[in-house]
Protein backbone atom coordinates (compact mmCIF):
# COMPACT_ATOMS: atom_id res chain seq x y z
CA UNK A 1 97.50 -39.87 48.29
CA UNK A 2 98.05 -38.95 44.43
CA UNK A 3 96.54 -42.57 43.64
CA UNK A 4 93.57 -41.88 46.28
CA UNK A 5 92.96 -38.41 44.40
CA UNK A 6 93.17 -39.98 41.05
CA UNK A 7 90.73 -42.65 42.36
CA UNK A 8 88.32 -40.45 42.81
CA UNK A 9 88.44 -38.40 40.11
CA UNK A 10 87.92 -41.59 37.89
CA UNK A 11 85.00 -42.40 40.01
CA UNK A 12 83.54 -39.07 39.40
CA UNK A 13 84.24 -38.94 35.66
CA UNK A 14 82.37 -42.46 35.37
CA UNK A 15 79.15 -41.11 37.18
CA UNK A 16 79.45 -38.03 35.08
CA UNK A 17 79.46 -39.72 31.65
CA UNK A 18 76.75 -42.11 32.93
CA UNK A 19 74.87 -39.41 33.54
CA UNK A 20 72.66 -36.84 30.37
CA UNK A 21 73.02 -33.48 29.91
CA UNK A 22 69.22 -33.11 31.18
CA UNK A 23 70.93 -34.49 34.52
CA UNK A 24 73.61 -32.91 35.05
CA UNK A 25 72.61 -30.25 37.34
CA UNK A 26 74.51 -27.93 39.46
CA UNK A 27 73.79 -29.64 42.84
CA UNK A 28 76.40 -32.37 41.33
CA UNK A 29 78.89 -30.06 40.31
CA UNK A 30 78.86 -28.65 44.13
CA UNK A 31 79.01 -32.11 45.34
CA UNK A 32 81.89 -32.54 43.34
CA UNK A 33 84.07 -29.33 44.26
CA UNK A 34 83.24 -30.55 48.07
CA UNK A 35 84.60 -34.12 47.44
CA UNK A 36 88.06 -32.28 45.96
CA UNK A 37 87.92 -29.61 48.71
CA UNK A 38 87.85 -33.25 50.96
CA UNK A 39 90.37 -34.64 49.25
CA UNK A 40 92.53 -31.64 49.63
CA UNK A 41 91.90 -31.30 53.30
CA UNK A 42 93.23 -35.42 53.46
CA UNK A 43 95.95 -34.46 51.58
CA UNK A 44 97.45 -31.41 53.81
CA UNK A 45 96.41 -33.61 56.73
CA UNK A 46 98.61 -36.65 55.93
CA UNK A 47 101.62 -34.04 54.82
CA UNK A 48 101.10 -32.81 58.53
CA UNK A 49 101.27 -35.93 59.72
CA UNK A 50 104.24 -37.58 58.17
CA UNK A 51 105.94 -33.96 59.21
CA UNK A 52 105.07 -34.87 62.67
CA UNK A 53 106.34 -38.20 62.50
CA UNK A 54 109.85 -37.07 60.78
CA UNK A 55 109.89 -34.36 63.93
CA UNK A 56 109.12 -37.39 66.17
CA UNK A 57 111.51 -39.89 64.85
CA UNK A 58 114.09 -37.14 65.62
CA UNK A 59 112.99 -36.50 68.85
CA UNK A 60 113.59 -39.90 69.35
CA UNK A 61 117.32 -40.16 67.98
CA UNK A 62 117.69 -37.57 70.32
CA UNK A 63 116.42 -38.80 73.39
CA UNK A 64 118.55 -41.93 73.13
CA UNK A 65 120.98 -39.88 72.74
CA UNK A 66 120.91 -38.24 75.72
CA UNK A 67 119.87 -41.56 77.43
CA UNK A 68 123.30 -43.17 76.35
CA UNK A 69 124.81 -39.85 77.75
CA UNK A 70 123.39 -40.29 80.79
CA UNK A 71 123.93 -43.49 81.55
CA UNK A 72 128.03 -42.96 81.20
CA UNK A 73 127.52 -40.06 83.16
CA UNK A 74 126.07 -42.64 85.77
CA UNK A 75 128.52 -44.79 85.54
CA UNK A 76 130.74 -42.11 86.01
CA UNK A 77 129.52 -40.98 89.03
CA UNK A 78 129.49 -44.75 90.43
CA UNK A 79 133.08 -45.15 89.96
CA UNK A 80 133.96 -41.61 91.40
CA UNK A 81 131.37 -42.93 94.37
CA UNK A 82 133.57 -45.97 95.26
CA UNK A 83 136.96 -43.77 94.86
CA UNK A 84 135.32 -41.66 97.69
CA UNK A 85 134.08 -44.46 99.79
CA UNK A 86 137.50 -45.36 99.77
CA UNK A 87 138.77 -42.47 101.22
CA UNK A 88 136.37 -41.28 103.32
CA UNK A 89 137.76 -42.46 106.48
CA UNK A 90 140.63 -39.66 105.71
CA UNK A 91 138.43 -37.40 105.17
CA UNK A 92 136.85 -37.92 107.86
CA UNK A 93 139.08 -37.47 110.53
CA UNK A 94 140.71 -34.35 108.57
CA UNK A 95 136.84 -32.99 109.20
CA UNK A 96 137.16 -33.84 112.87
CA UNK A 97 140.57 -31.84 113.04
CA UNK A 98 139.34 -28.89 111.56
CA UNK A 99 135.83 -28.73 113.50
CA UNK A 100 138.36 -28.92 116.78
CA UNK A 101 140.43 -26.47 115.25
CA UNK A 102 137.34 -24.08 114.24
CA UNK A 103 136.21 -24.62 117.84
CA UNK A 104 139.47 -23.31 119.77
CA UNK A 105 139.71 -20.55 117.65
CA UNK A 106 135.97 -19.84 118.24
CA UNK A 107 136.89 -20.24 122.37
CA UNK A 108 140.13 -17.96 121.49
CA UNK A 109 137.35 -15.68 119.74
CA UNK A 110 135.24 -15.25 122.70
CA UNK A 111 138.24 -14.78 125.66
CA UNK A 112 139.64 -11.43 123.40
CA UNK A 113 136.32 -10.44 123.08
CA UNK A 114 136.08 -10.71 126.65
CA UNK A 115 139.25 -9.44 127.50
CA UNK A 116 138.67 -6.66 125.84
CA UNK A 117 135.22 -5.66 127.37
CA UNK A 118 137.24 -5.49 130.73
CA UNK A 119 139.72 -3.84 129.34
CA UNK A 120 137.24 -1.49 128.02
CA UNK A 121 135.61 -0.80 131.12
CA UNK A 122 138.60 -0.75 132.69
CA UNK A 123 139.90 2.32 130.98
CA UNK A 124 136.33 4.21 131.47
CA UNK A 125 136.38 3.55 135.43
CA UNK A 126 140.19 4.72 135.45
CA UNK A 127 139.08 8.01 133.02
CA UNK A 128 136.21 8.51 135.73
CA UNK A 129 138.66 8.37 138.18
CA UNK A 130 141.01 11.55 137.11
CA UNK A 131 143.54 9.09 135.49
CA UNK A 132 145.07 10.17 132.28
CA UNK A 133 147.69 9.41 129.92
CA UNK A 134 151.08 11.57 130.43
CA UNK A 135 152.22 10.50 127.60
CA UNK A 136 149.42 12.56 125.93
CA UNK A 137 147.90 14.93 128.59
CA UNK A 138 149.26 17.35 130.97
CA UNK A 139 148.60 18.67 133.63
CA UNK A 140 149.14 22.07 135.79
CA UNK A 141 149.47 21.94 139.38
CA UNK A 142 148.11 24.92 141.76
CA UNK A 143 150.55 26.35 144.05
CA UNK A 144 147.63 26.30 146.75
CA UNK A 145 146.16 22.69 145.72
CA UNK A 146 143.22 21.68 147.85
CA UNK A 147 143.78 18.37 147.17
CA UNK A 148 147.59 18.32 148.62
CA UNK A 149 146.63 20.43 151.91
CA UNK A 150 143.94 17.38 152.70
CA UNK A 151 146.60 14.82 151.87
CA UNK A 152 149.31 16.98 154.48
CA UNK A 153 146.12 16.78 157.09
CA UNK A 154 145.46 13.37 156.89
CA UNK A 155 149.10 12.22 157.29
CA UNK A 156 148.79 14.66 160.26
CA UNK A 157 146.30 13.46 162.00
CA UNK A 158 147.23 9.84 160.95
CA UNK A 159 150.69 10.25 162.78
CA UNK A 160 149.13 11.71 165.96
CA UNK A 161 146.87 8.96 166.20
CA UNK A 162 149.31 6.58 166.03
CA UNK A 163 151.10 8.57 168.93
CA UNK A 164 148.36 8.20 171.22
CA UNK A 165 147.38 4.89 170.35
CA UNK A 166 151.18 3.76 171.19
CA UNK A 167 150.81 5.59 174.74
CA UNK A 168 147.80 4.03 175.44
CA UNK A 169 149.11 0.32 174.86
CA UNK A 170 151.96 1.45 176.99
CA UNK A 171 149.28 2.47 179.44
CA UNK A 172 147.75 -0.59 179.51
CA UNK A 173 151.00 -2.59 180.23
CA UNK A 174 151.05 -0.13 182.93
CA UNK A 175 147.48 -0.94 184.46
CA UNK A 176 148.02 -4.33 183.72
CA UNK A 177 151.32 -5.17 185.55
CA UNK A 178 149.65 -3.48 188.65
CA UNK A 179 152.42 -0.67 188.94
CA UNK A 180 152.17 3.11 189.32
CA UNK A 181 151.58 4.70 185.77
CA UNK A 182 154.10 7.15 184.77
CA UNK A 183 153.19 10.59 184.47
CA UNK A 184 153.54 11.13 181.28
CA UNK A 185 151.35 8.43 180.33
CA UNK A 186 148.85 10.24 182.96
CA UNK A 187 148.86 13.47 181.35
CA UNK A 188 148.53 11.98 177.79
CA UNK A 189 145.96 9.79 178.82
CA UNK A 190 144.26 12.49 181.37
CA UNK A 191 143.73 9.82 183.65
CA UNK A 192 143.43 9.94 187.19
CA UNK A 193 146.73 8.92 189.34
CA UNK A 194 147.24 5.99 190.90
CA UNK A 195 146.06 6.89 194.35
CA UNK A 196 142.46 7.97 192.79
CA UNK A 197 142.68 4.79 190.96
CA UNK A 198 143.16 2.70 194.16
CA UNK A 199 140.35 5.00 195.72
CA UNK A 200 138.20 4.31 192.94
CA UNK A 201 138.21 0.54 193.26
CA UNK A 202 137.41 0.54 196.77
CA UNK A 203 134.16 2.39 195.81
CA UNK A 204 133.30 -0.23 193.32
CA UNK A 205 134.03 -3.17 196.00
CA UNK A 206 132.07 -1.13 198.50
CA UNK A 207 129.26 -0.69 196.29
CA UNK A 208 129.09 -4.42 194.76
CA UNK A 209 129.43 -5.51 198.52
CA UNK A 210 126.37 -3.39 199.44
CA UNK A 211 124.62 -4.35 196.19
CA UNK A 212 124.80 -7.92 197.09
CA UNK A 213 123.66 -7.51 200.99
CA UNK A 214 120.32 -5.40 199.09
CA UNK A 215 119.84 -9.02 197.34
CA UNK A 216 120.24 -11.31 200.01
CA UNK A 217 117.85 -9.07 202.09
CA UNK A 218 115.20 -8.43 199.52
CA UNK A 219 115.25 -11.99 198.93
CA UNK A 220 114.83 -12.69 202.26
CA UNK A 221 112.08 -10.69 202.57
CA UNK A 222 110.31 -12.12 199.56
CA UNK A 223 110.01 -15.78 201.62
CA UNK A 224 109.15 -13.96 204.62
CA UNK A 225 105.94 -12.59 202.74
CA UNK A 226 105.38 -15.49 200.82
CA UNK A 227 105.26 -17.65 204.31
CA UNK A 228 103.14 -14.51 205.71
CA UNK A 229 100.56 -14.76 202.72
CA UNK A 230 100.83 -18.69 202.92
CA UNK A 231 99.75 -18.77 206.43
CA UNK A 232 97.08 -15.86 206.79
CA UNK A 233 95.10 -17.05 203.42
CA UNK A 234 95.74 -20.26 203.02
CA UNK A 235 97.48 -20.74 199.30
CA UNK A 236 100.99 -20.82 198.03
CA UNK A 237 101.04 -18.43 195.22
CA UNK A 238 103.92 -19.36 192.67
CA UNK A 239 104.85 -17.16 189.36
CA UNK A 240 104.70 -19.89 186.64
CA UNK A 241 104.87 -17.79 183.47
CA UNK A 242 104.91 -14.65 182.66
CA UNK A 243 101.36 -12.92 184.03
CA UNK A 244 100.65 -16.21 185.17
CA UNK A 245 100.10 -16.79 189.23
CA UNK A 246 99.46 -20.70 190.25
CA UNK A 247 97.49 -20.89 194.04
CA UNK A 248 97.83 -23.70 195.61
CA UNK A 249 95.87 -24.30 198.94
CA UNK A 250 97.07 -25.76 201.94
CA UNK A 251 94.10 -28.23 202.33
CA UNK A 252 94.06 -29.40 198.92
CA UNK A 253 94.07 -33.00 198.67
CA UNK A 254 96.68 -33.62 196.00
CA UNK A 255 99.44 -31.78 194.93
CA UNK A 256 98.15 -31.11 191.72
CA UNK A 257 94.95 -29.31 192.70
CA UNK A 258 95.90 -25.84 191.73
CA UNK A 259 94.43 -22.95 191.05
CA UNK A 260 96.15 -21.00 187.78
CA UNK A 261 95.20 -17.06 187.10
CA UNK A 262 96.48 -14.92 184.40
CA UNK A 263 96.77 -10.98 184.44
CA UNK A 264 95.12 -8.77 182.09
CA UNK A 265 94.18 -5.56 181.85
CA UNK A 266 96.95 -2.54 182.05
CA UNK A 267 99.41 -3.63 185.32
CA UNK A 268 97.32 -6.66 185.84
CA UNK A 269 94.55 -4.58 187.12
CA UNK A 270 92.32 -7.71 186.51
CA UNK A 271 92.44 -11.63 187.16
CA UNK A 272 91.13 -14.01 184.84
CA UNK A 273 90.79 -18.04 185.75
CA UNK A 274 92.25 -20.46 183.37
CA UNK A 275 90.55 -23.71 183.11
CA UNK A 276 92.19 -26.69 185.10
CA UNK A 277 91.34 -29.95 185.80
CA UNK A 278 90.79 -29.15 189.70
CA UNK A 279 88.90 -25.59 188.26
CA UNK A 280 86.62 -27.75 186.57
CA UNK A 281 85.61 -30.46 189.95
CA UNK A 282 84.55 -27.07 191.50
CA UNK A 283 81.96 -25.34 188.71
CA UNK A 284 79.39 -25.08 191.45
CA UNK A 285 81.92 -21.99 193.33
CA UNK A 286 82.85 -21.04 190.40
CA UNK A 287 79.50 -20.07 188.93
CA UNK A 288 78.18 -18.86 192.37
CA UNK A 289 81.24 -16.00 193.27
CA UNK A 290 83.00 -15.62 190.04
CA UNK A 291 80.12 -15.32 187.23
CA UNK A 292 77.18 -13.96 189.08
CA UNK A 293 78.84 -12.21 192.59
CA UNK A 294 82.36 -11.75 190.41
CA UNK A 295 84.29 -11.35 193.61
CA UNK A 296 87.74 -13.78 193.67
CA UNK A 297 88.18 -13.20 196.98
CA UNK A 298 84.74 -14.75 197.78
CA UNK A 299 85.69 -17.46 195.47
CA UNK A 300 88.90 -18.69 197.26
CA UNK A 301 87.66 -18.32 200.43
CA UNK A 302 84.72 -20.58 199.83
CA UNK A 303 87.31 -22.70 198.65
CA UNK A 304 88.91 -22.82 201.49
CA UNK A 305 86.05 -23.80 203.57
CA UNK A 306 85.18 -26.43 201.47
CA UNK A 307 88.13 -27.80 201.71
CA UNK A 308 89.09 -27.37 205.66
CA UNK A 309 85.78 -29.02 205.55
CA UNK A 310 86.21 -32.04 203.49
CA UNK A 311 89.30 -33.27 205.81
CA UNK A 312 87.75 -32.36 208.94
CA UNK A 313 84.94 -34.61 208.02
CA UNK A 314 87.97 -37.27 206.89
């Protein structure tokens, strides 16, 4: 840079003595201070920049420094990575052992805490009960304790109902075997004697006996009316269901042709006609005496005659 500077300056002087007095003018001498300002600015530049390169060049020693470090540090770590490999199957299985052993004690963990809830509640149900610790508490008894005269009661009345409940087995034995009861079983009991007993029983026969004759009669009765009704109208009328009455007529030509009428109304005050297949071969009587003269009667007994009159033309 000195050599640059002095280059210049020699330039400079040349023009300078080349130059006349009547030419040298100020306008040169400012061109001149600018060119050294120049060269001064070169100058501080180029010190900056070998500073930065010295700062560089050391930033470099260092960074191979720390590369070399680095790299042994790697190495380091590979080696320590193979002596670990090595014995990672131990370690390993001492993991697996522990992770059981965390887990029981975890399961241990949970049954106290359980236990302990019930014995919790435990305690508060037998507080709530009256219960108390004697080692701690005590307590005064009344002279006159409610609580004791119920407890004398009900051992009372438990002991005199296992008196009677013995003399009533005894009485059954008794009844059972057929034999007079004993008195004292009778006036326990306050039962009736043995001759009231026998007396008794022949009222229940008699009245079972005269129950049963009221059956066989009544049902006797019922075919007599049911013959009576069969021969004075001319149809056999059968409960099927329950408000349900099939008629069937005694000059129908199969068995099947049957009437079927269903109760309605309160006590069955009116008859309605279900449909059929031998309802629906007579739509002609139908419409005539059930929809327009509504009269059953008039329907069955046109029935009838058309019937009688079918197989007395056969």
């Amino acid at each position: 840079m000195n050599m640059e500077r002095d280059g210049m300056r020699a330039i400079l002087g040349s023009y300078d003595s080349e130059l006349t007095a009547a030419e040298y003018s100020p306008q040169l001498t400012r061109r001149m201070r600018e060119a050294e300002d120049m060269v001064q600015k070169v100058h501080a530049h180029n010190s900056e920049m070998e500073a930065q390169l010295s700062q560089a060049l050391e930033e470099l020693g260092g960074q191979k420094q720390r590369a070399d470090m680095l790299e042994m540090e790697v190495k380091m770590l590979q080696s320590q990575t193979s002596a670990a490999e090595q014995s990672f199957p131990l370690s390993r299985e001492e993991a697996s052992s522990l992770r059981l052993k965390i887990e029981e004690l975890e399961g241990e963990r949970s049954r106290l805490e359980e236990d302990k809830k019930m014995l919790e509640m435990q305690l508060e149900r037998f507080t709530l009960q009256g219960g108390y610790d004697q080692s701690r508490t005590k307590v005064l008894h009344m002279s006159m304790n409610p609580a004791s005269a119920a407890k004398q009661r009900l051992r009372e009345d438990q002991a005199r109902l296992q008196e009677e409940c013995e003399q009533l087995r005894e009485l059954v034995r008794a009844l059972e075997r057929g034999g007079p009861v004993p008195a004292d079983l009778e006036a326990a009991a306050s039962l009736p004697s043995s001759k009231e007993l026998t007396e008794l029983r022949k009222q229940v026969e008699s009245a079972e006996l005269k129950n049963q004759r009221l059956k066989e009669v009544f049902q006797t009765k019922i075919q007599e009316f049911r013959k009576v009704c069969y021969a004075l109208t001319g149809y056999q009328i059968d409960i099927t269901t329950e408000n349900q009455y099939r008629l069937t007529s005694m000059y129908a030509e199969h068995k099947a042709d049957c009437l079927i009428f269903k109760a309605t109304g309160p006590s069955g005050a009116k008859m309605q006609l279900l449909e059929t297949a031998f309802s629906s071969s007579v739509q002609e009587l139908i419409e005539l005496h059930l929809l327009r003269q509504d009269s059953i009667p008039a329907f069955l007994s046109a029935l009838t005659l058309d019937l009688f009159s079918r197989q007395t033309v056969a």
